[in-house]
N, C-alpha and C. Protein backbone atom coordinates (compact mmCIF):
# COMPACT_ATOMS: atom_id res chain seq x y z
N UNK A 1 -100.21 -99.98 -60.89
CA UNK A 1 -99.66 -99.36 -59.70
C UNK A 1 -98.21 -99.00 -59.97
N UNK A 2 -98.16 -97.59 -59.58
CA UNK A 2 -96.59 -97.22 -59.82
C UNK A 2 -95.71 -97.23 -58.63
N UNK A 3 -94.22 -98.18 -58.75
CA UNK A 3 -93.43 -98.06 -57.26
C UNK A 3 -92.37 -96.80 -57.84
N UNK A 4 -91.85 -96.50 -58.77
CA UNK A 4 -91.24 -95.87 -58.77
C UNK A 4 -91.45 -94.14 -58.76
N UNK A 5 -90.34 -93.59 -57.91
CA UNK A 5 -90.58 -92.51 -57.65
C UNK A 5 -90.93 -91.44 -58.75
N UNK A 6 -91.81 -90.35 -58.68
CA UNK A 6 -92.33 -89.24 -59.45
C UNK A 6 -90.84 -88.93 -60.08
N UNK A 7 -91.12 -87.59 -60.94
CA UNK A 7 -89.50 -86.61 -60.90
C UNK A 7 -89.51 -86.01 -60.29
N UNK A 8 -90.68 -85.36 -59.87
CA UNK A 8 -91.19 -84.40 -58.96
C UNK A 8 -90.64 -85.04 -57.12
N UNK A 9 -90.50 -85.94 -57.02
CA UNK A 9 -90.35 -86.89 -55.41
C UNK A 9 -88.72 -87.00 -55.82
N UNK A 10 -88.17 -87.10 -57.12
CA UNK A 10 -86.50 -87.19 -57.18
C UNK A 10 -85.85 -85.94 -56.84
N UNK A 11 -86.66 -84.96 -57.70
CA UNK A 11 -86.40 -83.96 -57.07
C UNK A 11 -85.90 -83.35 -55.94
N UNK A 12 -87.69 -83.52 -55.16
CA UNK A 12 -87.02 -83.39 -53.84
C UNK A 12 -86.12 -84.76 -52.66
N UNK A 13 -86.62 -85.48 -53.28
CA UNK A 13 -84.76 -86.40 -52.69
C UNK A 13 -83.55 -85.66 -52.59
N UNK A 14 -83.48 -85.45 -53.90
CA UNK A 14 -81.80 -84.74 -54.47
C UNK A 14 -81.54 -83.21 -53.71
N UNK A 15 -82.60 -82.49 -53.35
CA UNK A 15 -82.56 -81.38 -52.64
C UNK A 15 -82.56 -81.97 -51.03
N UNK A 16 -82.76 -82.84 -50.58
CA UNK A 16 -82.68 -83.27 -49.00
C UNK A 16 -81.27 -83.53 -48.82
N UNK A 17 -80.75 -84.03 -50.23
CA UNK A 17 -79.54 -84.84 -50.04
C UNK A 17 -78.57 -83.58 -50.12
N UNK A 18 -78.89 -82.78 -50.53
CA UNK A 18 -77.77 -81.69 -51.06
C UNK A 18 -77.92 -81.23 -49.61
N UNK A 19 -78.83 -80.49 -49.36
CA UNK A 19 -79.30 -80.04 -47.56
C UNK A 19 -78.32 -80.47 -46.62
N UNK A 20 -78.79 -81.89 -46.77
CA UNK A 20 -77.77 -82.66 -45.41
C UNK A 20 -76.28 -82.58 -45.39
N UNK A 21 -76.25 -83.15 -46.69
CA UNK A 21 -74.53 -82.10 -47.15
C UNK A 21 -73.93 -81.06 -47.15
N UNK A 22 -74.42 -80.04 -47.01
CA UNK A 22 -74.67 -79.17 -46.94
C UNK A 22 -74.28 -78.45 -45.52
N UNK A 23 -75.03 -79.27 -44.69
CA UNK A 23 -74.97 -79.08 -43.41
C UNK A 23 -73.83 -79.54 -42.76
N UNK A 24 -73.45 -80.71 -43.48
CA UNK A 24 -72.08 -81.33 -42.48
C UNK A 24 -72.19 -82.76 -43.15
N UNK A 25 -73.65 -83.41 -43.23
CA UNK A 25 -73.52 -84.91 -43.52
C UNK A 25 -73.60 -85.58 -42.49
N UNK A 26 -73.06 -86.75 -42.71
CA UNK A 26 -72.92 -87.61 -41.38
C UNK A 26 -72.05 -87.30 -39.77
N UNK A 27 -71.24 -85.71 -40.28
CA UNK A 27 -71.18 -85.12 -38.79
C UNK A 27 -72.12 -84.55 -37.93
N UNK A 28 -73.22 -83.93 -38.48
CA UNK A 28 -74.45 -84.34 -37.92
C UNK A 28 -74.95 -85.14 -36.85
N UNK A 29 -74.98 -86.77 -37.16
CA UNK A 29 -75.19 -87.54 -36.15
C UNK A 29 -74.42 -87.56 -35.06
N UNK A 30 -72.93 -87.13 -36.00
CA UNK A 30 -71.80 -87.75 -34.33
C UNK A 30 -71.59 -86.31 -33.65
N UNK A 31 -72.25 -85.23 -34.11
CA UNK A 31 -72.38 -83.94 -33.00
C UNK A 31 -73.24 -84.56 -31.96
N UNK A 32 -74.69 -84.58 -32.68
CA UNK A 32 -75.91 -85.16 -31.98
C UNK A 32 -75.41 -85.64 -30.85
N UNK A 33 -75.08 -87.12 -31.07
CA UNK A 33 -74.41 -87.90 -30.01
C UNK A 33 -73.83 -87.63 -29.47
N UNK A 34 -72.41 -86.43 -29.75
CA UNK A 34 -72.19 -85.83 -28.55
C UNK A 34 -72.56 -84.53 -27.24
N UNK A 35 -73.73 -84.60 -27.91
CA UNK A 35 -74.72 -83.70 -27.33
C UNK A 35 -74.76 -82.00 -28.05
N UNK A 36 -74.09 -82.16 -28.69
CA UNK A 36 -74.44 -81.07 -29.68
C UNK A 36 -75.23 -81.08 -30.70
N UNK A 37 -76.21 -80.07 -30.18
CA UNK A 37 -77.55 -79.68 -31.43
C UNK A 37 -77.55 -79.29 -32.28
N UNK A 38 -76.84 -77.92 -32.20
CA UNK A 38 -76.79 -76.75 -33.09
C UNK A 38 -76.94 -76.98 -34.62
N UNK A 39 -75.44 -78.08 -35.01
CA UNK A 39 -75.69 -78.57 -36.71
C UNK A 39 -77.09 -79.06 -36.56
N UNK A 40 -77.75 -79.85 -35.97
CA UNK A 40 -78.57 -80.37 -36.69
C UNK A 40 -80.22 -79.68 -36.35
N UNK A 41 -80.41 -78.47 -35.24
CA UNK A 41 -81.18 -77.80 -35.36
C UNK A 41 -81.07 -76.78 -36.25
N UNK A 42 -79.54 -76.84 -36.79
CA UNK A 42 -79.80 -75.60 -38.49
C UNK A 42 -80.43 -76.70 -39.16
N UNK A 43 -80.20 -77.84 -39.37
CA UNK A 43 -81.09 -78.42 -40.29
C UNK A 43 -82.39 -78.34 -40.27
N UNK A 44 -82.71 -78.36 -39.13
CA UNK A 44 -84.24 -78.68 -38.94
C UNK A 44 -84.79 -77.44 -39.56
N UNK A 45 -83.98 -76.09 -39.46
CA UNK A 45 -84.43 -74.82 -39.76
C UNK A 45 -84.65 -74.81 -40.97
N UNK A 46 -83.84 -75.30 -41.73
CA UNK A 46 -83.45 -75.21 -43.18
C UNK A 46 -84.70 -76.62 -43.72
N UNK A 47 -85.02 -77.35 -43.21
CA UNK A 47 -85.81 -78.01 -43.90
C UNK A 47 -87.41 -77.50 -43.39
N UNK A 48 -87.95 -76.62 -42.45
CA UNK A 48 -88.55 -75.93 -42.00
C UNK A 48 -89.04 -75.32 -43.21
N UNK A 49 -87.61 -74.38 -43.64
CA UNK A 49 -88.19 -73.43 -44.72
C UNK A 49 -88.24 -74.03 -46.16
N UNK A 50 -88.07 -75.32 -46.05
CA UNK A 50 -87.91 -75.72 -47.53
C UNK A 50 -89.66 -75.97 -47.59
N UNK A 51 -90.31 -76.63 -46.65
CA UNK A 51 -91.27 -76.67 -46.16
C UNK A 51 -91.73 -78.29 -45.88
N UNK A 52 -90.80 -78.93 -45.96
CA UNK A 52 -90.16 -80.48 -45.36
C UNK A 52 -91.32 -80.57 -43.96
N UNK A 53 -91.08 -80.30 -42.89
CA UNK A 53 -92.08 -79.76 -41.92
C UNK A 53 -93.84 -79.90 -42.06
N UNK A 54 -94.14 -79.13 -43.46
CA UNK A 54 -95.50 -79.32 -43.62
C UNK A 54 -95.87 -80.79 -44.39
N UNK A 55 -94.79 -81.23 -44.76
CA UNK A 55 -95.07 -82.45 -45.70
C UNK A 55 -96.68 -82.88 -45.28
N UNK A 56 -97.46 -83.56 -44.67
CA UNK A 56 -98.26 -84.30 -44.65
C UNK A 56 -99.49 -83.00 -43.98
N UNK A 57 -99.34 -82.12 -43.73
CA UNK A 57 -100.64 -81.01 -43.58
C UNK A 57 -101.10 -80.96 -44.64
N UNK A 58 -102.69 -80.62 -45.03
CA UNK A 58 -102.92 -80.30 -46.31
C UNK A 58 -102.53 -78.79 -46.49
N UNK A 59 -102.74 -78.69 -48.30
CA UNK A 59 -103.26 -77.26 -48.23
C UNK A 59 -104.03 -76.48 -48.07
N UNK A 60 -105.11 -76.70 -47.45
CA UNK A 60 -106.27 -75.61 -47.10
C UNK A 60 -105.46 -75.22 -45.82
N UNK A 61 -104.78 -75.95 -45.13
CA UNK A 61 -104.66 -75.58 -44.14
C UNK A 61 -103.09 -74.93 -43.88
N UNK A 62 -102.41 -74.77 -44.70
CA UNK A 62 -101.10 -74.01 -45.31
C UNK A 62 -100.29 -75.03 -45.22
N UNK A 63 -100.30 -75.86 -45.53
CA UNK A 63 -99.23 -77.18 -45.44
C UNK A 63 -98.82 -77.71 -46.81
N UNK A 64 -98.34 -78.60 -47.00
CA UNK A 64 -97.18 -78.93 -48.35
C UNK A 64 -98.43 -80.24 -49.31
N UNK A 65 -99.20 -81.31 -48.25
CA UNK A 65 -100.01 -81.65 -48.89
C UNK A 65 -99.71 -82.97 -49.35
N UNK A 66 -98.50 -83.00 -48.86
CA UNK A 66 -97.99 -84.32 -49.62
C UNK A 66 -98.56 -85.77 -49.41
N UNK A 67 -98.11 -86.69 -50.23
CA UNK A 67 -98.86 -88.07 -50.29
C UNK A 67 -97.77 -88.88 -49.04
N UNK A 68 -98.66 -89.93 -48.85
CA UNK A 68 -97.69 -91.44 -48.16
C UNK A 68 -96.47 -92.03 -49.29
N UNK A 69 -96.60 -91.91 -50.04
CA UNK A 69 -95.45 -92.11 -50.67
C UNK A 69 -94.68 -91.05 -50.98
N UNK A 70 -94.72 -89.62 -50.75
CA UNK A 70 -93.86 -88.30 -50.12
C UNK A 70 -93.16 -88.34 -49.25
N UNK A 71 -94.03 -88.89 -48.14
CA UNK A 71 -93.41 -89.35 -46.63
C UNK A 71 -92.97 -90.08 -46.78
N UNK A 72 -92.61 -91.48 -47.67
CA UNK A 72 -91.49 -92.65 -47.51
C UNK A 72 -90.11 -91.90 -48.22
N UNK A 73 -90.45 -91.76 -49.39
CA UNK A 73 -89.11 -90.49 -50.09
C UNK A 73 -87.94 -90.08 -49.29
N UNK A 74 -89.05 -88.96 -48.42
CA UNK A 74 -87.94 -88.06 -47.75
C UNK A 74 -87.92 -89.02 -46.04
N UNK A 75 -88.51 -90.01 -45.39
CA UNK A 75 -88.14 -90.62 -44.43
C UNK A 75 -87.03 -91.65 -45.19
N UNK A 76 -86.62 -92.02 -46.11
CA UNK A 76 -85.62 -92.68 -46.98
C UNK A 76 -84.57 -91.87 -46.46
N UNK A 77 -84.46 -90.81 -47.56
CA UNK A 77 -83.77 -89.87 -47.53
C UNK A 77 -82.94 -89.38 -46.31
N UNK A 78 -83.67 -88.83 -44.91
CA UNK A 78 -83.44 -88.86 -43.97
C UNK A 78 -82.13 -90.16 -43.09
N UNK A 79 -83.07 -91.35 -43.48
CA UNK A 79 -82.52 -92.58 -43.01
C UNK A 79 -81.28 -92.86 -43.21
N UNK A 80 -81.45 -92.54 -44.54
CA UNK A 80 -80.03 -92.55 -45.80
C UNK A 80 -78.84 -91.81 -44.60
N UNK A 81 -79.36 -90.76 -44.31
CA UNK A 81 -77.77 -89.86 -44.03
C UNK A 81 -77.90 -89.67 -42.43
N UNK A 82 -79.07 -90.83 -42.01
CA UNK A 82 -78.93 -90.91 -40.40
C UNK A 82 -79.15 -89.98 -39.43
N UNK A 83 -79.84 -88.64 -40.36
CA UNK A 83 -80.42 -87.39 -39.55
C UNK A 83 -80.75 -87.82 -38.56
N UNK A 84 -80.58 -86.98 -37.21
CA UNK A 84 -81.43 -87.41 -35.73
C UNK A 84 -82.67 -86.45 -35.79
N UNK A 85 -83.42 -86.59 -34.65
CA UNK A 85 -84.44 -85.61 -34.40
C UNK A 85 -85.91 -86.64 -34.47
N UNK A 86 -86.64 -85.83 -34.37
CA UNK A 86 -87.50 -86.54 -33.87
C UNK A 86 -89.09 -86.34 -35.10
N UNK A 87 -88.59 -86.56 -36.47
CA UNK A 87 -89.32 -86.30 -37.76
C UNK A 87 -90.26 -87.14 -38.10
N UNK A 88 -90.39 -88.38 -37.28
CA UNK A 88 -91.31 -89.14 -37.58
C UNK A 88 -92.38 -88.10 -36.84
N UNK A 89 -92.20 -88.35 -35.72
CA UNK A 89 -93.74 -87.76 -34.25
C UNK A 89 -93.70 -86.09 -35.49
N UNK A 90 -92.86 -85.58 -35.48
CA UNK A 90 -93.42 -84.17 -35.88
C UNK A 90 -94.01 -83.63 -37.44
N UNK A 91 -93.46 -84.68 -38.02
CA UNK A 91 -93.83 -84.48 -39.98
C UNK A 91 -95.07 -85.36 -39.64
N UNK A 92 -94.82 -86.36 -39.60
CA UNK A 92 -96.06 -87.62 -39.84
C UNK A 92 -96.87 -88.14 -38.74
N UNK A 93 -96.88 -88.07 -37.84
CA UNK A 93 -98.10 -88.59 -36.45
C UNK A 93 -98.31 -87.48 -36.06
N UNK A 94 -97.96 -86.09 -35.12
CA UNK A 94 -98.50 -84.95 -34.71
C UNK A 94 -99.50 -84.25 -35.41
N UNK A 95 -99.26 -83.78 -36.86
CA UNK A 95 -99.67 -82.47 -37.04
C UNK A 95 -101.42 -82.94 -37.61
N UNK A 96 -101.82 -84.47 -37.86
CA UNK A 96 -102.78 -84.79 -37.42
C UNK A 96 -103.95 -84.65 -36.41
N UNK A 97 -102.78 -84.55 -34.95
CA UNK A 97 -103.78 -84.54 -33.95
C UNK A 97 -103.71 -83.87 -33.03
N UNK A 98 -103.08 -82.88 -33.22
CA UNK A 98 -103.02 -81.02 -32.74
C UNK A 98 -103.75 -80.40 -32.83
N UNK A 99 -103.91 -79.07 -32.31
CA UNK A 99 -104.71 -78.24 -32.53
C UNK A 99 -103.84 -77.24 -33.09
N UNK A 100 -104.89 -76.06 -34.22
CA UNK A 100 -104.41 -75.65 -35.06
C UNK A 100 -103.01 -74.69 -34.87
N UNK A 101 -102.76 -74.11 -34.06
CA UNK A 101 -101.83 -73.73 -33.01
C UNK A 101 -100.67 -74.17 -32.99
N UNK A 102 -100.79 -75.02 -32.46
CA UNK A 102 -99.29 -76.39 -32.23
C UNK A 102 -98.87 -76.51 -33.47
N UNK A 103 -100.38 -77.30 -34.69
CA UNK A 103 -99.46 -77.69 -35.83
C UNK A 103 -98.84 -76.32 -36.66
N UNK A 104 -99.33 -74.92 -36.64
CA UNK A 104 -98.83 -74.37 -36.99
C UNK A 104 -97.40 -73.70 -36.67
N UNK A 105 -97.45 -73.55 -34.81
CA UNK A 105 -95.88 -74.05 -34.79
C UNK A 105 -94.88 -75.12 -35.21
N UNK A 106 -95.46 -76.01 -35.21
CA UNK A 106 -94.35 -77.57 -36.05
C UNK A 106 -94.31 -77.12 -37.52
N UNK A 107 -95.17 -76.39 -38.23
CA UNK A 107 -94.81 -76.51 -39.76
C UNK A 107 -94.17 -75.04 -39.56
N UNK A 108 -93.86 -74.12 -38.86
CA UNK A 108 -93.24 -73.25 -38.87
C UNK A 108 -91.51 -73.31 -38.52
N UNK A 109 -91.14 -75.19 -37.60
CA UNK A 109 -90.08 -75.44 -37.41
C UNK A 109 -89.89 -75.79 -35.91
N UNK A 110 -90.85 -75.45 -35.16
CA UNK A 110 -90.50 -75.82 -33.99
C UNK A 110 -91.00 -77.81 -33.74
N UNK A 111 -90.06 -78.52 -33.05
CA UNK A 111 -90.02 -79.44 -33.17
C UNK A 111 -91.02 -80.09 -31.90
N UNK A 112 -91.69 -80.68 -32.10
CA UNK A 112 -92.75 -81.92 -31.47
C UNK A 112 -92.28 -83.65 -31.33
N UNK A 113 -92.62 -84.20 -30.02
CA UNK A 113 -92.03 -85.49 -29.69
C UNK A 113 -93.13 -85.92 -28.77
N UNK A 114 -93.34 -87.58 -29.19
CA UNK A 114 -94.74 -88.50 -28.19
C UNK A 114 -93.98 -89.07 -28.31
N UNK A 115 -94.43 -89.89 -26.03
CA UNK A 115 -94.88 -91.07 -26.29
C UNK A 115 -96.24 -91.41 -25.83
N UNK A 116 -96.21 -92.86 -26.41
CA UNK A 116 -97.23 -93.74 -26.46
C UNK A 116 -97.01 -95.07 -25.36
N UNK A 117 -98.09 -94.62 -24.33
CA UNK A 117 -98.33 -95.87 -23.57
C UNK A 117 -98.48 -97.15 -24.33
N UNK A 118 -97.63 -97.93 -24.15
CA UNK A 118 -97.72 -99.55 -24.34
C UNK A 118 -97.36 -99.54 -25.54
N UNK A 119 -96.79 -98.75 -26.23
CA UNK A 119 -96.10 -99.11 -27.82
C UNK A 119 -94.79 -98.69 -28.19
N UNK A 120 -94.89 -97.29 -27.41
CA UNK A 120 -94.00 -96.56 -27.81
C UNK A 120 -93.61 -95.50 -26.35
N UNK A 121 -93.35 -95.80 -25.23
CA UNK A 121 -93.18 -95.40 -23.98
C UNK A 121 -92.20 -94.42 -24.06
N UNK A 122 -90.89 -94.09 -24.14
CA UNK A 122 -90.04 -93.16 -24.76
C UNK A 122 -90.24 -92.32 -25.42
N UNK A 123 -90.15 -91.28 -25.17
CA UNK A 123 -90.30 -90.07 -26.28
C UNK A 123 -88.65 -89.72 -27.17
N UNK A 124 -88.36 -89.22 -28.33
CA UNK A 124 -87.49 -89.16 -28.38
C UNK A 124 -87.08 -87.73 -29.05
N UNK A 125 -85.92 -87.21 -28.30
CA UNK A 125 -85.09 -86.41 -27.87
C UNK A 125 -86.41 -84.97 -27.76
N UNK A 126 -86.74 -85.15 -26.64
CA UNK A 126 -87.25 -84.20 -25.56
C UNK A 126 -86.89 -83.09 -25.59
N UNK A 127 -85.30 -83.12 -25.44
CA UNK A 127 -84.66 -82.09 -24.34
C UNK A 127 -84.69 -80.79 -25.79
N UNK A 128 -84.32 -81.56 -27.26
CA UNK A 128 -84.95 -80.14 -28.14
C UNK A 128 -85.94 -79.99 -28.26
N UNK A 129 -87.17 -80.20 -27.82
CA UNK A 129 -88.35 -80.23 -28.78
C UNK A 129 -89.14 -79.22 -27.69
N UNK A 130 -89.65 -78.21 -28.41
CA UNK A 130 -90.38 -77.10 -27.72
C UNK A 130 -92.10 -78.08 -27.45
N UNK A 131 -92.34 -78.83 -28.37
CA UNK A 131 -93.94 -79.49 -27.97
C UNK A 131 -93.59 -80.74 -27.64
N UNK A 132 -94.34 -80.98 -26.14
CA UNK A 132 -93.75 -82.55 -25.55
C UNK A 132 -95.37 -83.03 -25.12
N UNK A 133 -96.20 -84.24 -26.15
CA UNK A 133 -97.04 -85.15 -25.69
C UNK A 133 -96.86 -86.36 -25.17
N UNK A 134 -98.15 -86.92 -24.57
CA UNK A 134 -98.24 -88.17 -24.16
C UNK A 134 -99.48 -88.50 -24.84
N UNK A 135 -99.31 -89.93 -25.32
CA UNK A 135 -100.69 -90.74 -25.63
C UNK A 135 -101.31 -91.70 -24.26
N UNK A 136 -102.24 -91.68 -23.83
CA UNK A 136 -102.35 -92.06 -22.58
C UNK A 136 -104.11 -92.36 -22.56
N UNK A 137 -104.51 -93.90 -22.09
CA UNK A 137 -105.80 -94.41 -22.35
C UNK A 137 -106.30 -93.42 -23.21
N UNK A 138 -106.35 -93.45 -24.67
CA UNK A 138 -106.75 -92.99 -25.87
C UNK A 138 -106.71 -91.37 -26.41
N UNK A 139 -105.59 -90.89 -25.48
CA UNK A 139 -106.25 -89.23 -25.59
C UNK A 139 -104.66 -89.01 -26.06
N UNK A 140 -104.63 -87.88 -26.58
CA UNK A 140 -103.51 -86.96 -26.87
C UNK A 140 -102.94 -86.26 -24.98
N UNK A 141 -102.43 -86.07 -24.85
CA UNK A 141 -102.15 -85.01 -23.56
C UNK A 141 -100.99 -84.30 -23.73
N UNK A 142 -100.70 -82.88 -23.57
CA UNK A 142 -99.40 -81.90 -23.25
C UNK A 142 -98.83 -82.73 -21.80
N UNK A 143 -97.41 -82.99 -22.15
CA UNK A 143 -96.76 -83.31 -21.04
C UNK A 143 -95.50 -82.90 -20.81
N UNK A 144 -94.37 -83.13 -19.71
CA UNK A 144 -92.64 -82.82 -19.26
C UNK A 144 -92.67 -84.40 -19.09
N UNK A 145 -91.25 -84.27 -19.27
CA UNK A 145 -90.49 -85.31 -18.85
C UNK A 145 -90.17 -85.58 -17.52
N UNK A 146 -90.77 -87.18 -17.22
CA UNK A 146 -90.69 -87.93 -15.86
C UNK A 146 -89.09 -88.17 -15.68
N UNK A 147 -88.61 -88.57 -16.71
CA UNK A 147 -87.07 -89.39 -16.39
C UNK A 147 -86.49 -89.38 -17.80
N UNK A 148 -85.19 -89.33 -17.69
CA UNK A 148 -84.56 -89.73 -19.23
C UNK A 148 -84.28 -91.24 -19.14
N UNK A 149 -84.40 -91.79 -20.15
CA UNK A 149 -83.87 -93.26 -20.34
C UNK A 149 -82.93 -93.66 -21.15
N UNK A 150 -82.27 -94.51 -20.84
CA UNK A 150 -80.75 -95.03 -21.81
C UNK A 150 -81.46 -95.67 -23.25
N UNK A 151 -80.51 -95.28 -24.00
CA UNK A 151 -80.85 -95.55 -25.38
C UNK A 151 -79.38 -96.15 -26.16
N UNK A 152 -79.94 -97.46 -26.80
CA UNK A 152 -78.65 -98.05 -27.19
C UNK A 152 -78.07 -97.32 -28.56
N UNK A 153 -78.35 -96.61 -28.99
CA UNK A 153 -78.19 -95.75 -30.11
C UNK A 153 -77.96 -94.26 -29.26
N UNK A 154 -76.27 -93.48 -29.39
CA UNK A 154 -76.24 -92.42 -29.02
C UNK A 154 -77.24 -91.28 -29.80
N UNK A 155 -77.43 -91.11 -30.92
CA UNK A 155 -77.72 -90.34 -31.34
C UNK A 155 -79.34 -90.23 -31.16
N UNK A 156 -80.27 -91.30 -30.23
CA UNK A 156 -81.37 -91.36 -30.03
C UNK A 156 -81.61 -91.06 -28.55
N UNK A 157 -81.59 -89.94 -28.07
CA UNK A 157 -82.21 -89.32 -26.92
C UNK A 157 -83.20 -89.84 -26.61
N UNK A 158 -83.77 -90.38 -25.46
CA UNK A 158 -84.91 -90.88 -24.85
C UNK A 158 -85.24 -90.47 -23.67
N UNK A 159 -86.55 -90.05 -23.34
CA UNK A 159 -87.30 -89.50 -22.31
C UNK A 159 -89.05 -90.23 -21.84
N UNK A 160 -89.29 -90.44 -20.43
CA UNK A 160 -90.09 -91.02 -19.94
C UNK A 160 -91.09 -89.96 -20.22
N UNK A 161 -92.20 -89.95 -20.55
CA UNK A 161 -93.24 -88.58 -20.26
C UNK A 161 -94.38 -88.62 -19.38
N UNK A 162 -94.87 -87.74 -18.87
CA UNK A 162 -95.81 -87.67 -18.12
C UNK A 162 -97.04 -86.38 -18.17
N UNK A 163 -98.03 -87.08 -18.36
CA UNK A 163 -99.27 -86.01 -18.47
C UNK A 163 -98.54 -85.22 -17.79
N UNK A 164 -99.01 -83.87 -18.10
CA UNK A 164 -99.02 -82.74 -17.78
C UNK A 164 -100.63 -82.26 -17.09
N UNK A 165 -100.19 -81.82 -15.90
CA UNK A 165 -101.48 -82.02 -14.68
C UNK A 165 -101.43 -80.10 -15.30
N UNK A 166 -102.34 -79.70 -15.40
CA UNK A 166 -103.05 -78.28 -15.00
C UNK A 166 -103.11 -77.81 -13.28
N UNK A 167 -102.57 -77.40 -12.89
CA UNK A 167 -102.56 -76.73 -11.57
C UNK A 167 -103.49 -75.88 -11.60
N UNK A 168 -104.50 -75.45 -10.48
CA UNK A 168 -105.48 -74.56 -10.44
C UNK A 168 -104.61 -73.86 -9.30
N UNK A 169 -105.21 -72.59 -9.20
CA UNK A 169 -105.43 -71.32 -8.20
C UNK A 169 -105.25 -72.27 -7.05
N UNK A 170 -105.01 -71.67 -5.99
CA UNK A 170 -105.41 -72.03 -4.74
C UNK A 170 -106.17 -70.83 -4.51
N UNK A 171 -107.47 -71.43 -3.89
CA UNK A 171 -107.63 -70.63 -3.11
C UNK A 171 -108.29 -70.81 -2.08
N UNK A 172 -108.92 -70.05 -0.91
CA UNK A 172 -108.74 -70.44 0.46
C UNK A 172 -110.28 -71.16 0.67
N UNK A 173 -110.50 -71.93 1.14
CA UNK A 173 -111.65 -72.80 1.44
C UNK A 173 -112.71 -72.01 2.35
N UNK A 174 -113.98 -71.99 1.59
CA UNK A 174 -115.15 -71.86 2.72
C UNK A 174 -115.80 -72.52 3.71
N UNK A 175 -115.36 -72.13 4.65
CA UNK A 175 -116.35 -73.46 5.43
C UNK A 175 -117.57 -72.75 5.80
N UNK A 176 -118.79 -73.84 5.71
CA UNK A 176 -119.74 -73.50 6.16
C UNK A 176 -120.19 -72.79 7.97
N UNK A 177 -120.91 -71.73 7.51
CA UNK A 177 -121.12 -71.37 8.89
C UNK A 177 -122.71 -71.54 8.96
N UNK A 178 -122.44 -71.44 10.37
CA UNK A 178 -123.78 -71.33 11.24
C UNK A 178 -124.21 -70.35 11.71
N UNK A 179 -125.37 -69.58 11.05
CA UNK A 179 -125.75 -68.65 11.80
C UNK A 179 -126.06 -68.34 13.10
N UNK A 180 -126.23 -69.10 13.93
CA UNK A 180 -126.44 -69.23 15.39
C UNK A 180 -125.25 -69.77 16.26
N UNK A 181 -124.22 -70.28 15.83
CA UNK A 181 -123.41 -70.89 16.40
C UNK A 181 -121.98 -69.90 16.70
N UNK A 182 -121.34 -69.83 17.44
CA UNK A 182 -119.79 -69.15 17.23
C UNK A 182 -118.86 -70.43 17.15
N UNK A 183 -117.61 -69.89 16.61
CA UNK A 183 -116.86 -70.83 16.50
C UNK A 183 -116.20 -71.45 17.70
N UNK A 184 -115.98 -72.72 17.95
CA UNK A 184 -115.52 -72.84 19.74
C UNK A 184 -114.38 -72.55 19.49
N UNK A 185 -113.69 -72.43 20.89
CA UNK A 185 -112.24 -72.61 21.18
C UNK A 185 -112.02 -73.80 21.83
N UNK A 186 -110.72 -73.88 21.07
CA UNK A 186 -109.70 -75.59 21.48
C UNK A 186 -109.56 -74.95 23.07
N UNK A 187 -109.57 -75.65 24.12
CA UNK A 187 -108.97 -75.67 25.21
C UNK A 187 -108.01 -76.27 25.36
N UNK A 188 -106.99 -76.45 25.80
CA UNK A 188 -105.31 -77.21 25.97
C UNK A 188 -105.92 -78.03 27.32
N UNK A 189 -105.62 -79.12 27.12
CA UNK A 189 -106.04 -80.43 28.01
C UNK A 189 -105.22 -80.71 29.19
């Protein structure tokens, strides 16, 4: 059994690391935290097109293909320089259990965030993420945010979620009639 990394996995380490640098580094987080996105949604862009994003899609299905030990690499990597965002739910748990649609928006760059009843209740940072689920008695569900919640870590945005209800049409009710009957009138008492 091999622990040590490929050249091919150093590789791309050394290109995440240049990226983040690239970008700013550890000003990054302390934008984040102060509620500025921008640096670190160029990142997301820029690792989008590196194709960081598809890591764990296969390739039949246009994705990068990569192994569980791909995903520890660059979640290292990440950790390393304290990137925010929400790369776990959108590289590694989502693009699993999407439909083909969604995951092809997330490996295209748009960002995805769950939560999970009874494990993981918080979603985290919502307020960027164009795809917002809930895990809820065993199902995936599209949802908005119920409430934001305090998070002891600035740079970790937290949000309550809530199924997302489908609204139907209204439309106006039939009531049954009677062919023989007219409708009465109310008299005022």
């Amino acid at each position: 059994m091999r622990f040590l990394p490929s050249e091919e996995q150093t590789v791309f380490a050394e290109t995440i690391d240049e990226i983040v640098q690239g970008h700013g580094g550890s000003e990054i987080a302390q934008q984040w935290a102060a509620g500025e996105s921008d640096a670190g949604l160029a990142l997301w862009t820029q690792f989008a097109e590196l194709g960081l994003t598809a890591l764990r899609v296969p390739e039949t299905q246009g994705g990068f293909g990569g192994s569980l030990s791909d995903l520890a690499i660059v979640f290292e990597r990440l950790g390393y320089h304290g990137v925010p965002g929400p790369y776990i739910e959108s590289i590694a748990f989502l693009p699993a259990l999407v439909d083909e649609a969604t995951r092809d928006a997330i490996v295209a760059g748009e960002i995805a965030t769950v939560g999970i009843d009874g494990s993981v209740p918080a979603a985290l940072d919502a307020s960027v993420a164009a795809h917002l689920f809930h895990v809820q008695a065993g199902g995936l569900h599209r949802a908005t945010v119920r409430e934001e919640a305090e998070s002891l870590a600035p740079t970790r945005r937290l949000s309550f979620l809530a199924r997302r209800v489908r609204r139907r049409a209204w439309t106006r009710p039939r009531w049954p009639r009677h062919p023989t009957r007219r409708p009465s009138r109310l008299r005022p008492c």
